[in-house]
Protein backbone atom coordinates (compact mmCIF):
# COMPACT_ATOMS: atom_id res chain seq x y z
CA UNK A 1 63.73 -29.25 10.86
CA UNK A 2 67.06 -30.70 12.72
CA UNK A 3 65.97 -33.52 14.46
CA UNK A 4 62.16 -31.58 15.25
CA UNK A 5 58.98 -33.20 14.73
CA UNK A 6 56.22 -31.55 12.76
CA UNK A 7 52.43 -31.83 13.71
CA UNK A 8 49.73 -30.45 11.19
CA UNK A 9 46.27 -30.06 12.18
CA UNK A 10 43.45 -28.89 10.37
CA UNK A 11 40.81 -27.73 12.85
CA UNK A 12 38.12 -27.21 10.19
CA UNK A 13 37.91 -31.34 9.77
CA UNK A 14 40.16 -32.95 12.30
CA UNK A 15 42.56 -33.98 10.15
CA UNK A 16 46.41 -34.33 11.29
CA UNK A 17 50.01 -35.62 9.74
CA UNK A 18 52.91 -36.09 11.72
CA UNK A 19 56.16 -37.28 11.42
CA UNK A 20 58.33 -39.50 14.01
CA UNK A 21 61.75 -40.24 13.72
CA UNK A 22 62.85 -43.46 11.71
CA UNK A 23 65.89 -44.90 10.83
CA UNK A 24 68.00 -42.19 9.37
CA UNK A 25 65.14 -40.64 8.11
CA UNK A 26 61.43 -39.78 9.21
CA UNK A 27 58.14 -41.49 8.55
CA UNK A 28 54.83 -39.61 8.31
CA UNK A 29 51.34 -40.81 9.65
CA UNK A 30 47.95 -39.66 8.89
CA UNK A 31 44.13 -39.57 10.06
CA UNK A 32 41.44 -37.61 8.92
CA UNK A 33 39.59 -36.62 6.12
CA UNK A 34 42.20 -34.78 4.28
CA UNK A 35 45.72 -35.34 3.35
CA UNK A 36 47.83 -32.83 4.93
CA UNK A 37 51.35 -33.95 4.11
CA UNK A 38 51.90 -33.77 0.42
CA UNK A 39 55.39 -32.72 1.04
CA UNK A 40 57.21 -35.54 -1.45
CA UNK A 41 54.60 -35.09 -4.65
CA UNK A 42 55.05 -31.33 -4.67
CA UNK A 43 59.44 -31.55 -3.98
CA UNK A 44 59.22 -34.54 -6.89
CA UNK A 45 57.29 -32.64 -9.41
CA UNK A 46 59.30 -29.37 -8.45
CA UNK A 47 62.58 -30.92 -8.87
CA UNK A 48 61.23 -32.71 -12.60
CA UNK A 49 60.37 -29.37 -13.33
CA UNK A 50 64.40 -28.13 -13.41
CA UNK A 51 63.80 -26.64 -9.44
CA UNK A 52 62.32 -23.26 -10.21
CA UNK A 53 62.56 -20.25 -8.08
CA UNK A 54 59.17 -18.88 -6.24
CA UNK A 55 58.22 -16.76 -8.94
CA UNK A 56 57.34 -19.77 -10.62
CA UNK A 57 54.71 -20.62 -8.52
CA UNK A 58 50.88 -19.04 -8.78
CA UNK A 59 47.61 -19.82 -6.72
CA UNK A 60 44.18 -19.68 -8.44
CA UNK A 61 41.27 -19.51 -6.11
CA UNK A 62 37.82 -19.90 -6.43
CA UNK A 63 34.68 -20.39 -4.28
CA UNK A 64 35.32 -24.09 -4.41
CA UNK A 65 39.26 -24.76 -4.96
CA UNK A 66 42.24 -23.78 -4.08
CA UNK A 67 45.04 -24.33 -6.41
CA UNK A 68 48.84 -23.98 -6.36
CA UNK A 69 50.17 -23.65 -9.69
CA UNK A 70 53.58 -23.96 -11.40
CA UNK A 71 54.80 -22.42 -14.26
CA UNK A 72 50.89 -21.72 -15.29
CA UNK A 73 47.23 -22.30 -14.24
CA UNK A 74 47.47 -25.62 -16.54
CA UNK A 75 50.67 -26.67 -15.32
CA UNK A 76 51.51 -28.80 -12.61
CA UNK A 77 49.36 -28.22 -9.44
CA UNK A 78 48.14 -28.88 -5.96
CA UNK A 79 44.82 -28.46 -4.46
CA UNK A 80 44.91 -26.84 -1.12
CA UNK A 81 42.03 -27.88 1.70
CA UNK A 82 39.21 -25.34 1.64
């Protein structure tokens, strides 16, 4: 992102995640229902995992969830707001 801030929004619930410059890194800030920014669990279990390419990822959906997978369905995974 180069020195950019980032600015989710869900519109569904109102949530939002942002991130602001701090120190020689960036902090992210929250409000809302959901959690949007899940960045750091997903690049920690990703790197555990030996860093796999994107065909190691899969998404299972259903009426109620949405799942991103990795390696398999019972693998490692994050739920995705519906």
């Amino acid at each position: 992102m180069s020195g950019e801030e980032v600015i989710l929004v869900d519109v569904a619930t109102g949530s939002q995640a942002w991130t602001e410059p701090a120190g020689d890194g960036w902090s992210v800030h929250q409000d809302g229902p959901l959690r949007l920014w899940e960045v750091e669990d997903a690049l920690a279990t990703w790197q555990t995992v030996g860093s796999p390419d994107q065909t190691a990822f899969g998404m299972t959906v259903t009426d109620e969830t949405q799942r991103v997978w990795l390696g398999d369905p019972a693998g490692p995974s994050w739920r995705l707001p519906t």
